[in-house]
Structure formats: structure tokens, C-alpha cells
Protein backbone atom coordinates (compact mmCIF):
# COMPACT_ATOMS: atom_id res chain seq x y z
CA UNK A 1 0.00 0.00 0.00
CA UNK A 2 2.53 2.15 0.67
CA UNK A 3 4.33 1.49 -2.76
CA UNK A 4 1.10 2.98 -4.32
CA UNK A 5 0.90 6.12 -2.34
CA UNK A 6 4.48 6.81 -2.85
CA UNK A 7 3.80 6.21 -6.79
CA UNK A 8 0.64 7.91 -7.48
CA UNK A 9 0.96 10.63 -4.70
CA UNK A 10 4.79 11.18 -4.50
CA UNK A 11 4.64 10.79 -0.80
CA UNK A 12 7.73 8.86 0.66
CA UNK A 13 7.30 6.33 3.24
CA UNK A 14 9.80 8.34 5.70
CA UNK A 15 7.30 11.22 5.00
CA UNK A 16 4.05 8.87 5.44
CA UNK A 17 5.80 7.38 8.99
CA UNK A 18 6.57 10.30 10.18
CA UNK A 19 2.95 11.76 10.22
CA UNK A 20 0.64 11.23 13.28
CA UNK A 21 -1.26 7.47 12.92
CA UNK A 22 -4.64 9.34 12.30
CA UNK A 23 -3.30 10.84 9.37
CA UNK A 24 -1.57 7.73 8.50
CA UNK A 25 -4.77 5.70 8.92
CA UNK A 26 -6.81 8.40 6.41
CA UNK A 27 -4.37 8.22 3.62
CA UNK A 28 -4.36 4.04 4.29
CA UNK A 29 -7.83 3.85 3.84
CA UNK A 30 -8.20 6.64 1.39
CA UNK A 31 -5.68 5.00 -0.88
CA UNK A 32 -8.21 1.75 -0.38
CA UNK A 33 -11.05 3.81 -1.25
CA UNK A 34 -9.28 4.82 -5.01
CA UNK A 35 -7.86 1.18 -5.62
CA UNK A 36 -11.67 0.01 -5.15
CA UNK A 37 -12.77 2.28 -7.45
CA UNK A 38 -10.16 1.52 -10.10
CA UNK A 39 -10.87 -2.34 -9.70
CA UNK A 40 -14.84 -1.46 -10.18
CA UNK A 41 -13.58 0.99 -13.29
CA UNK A 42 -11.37 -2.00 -14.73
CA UNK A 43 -14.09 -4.43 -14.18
CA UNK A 44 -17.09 -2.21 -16.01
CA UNK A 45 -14.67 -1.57 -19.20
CA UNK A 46 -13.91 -5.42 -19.44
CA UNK A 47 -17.50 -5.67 -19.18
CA UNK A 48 -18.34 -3.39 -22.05
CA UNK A 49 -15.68 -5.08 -23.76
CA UNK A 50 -16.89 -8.44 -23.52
CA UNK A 51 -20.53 -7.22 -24.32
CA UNK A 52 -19.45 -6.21 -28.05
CA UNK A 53 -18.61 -9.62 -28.84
């Protein structure tokens, strides 16, 4: 998890540890919250895709 907030947010884990744990918690479960909707995103298009067969 923290590999994809460093990626996509450019937010180092020394950075992320270094925060207080509620703020640590929020971006945890914030960065959940996006990867969910991705999935969902990734599932719909392979959905339309398969429906034009």
C-alpha cells in the first residue's frame, strides 16, 4: 500500500511514517477507497468489452 501512495501521490514512506497514525490511517484507507474504485472501473470496461462480442 505504501508502494502505491508513494507512486501515485509522491509521498515517501519516511514522509508517510513520520505523520501522526490518524493521518496515517486516512491516507491508508483513502488510498483503499481509489484502488476500489479503479478495480470497479477496470471491471465495467472489461465488461463493455466483452458485451461487443
Amino acid at each position: 500500500m505504501l508502494h502505491a501512495i508513494w507512486v501515485r501521490h509522491h509521498l515517501r514512506p519516511g514522509a508517510f511514517w513520520q505523520l501522526p497514525r490518524g493521518e496515517q490511517l486516512f491516507l491508508l484507507a483513502s488510498m483503499e477507497l481509489e484502488l476500489a474504485a479503479e478495480a470497479r472501473l477496470t471491471q465495467a470496461a472489461q465488461g463493455t468489452k466483452q458485451g461487443r462480442r
